[in-house]
Protein backbone atom coordinates (compact mmCIF):
# COMPACT_ATOMS: atom_id res chain seq x y z
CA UNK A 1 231.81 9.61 203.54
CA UNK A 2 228.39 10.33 205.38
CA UNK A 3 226.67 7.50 204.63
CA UNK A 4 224.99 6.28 208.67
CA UNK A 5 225.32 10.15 209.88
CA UNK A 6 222.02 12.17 210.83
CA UNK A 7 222.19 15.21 209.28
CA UNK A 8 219.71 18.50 208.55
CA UNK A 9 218.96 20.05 204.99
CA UNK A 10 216.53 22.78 204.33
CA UNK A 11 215.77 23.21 200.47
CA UNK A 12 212.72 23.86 198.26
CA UNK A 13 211.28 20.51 197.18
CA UNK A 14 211.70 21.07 193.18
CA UNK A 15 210.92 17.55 191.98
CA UNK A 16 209.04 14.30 193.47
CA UNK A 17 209.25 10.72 192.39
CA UNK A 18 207.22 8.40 193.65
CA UNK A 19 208.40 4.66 193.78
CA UNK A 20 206.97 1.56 194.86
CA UNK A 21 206.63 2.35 199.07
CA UNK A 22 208.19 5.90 198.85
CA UNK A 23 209.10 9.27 197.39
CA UNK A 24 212.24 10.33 196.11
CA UNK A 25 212.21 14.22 197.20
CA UNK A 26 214.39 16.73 195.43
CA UNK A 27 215.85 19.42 197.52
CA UNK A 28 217.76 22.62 195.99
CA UNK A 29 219.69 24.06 198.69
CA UNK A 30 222.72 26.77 198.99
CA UNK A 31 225.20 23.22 198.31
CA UNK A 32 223.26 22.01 195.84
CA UNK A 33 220.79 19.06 195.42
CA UNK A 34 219.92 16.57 197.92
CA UNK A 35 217.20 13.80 198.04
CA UNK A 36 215.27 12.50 200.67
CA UNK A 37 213.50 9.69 200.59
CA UNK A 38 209.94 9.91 202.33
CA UNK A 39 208.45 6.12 203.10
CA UNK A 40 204.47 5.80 202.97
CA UNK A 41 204.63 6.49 206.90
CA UNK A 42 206.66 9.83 206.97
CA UNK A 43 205.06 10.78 203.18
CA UNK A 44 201.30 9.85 204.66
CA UNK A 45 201.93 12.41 207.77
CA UNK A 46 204.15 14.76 206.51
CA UNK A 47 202.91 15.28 202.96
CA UNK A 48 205.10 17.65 200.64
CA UNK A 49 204.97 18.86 197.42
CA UNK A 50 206.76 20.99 194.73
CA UNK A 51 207.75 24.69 195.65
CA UNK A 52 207.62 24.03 199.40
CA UNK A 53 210.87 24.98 201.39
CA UNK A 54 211.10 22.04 204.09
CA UNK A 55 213.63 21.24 207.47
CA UNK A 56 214.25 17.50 206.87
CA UNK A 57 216.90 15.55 209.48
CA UNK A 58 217.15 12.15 209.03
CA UNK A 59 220.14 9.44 207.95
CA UNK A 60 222.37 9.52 205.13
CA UNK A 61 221.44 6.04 202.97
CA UNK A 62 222.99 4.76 200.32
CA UNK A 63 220.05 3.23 197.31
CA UNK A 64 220.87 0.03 194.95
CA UNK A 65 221.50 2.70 192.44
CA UNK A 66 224.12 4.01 194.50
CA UNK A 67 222.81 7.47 195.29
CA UNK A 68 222.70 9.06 198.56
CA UNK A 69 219.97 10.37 199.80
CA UNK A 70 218.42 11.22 203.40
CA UNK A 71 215.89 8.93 204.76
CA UNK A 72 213.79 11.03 207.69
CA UNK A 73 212.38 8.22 210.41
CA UNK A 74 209.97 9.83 211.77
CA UNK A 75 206.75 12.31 210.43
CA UNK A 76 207.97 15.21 213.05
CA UNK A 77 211.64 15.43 211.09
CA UNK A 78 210.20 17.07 208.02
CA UNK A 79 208.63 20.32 208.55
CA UNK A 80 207.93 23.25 206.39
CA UNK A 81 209.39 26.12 206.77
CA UNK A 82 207.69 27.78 203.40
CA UNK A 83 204.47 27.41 201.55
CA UNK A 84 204.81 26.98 197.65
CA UNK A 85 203.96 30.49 195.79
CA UNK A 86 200.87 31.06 194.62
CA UNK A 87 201.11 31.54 191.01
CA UNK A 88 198.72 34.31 189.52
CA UNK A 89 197.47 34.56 186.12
């Protein structure tokens, strides 16, 4: 169980939900999927969006719905590490 631990992820965001004072962020990394969850704060300053690859390090939460996700405190523990790709036509 990780639930309380601080721990790092680096994934391509591939889907975002936005809820009441948040974002749910979806990560795809080489273990799978994560999510993060980015309050108005962190998502305000540290704004992401689909195709980015991002560093996130933040607690492990557990969410009424009983899913885990990673809850950054702070703006400067999400950065990106990768751009989306520009798609061409």
């Amino acid at each position: 169980n990780q639930r309380g631990e601080i721990v790092r992820v680096v994934g391509e965001v591939v889907a975002i939900e936005k809820i009441s004072s948040a974002q749910d962020v979806l990560l795809r990394d080489e273990s799978g999927a994560q999510f993060v969850r980015l309050w108005r704060v962190v998502a305000e300053r540290a704004p992401v969006e689909v195709g980015m690859t991002i560093d996130v390090v933040g607690r492990v939460r557990l969410s009424r719905q009983r899913r885990l996700f990673i809850e950054p405190a702070l703006p400067q523990d999400v950065s990106v590490v990768r751009l989306p790709e520009k798609q061409t036509s």
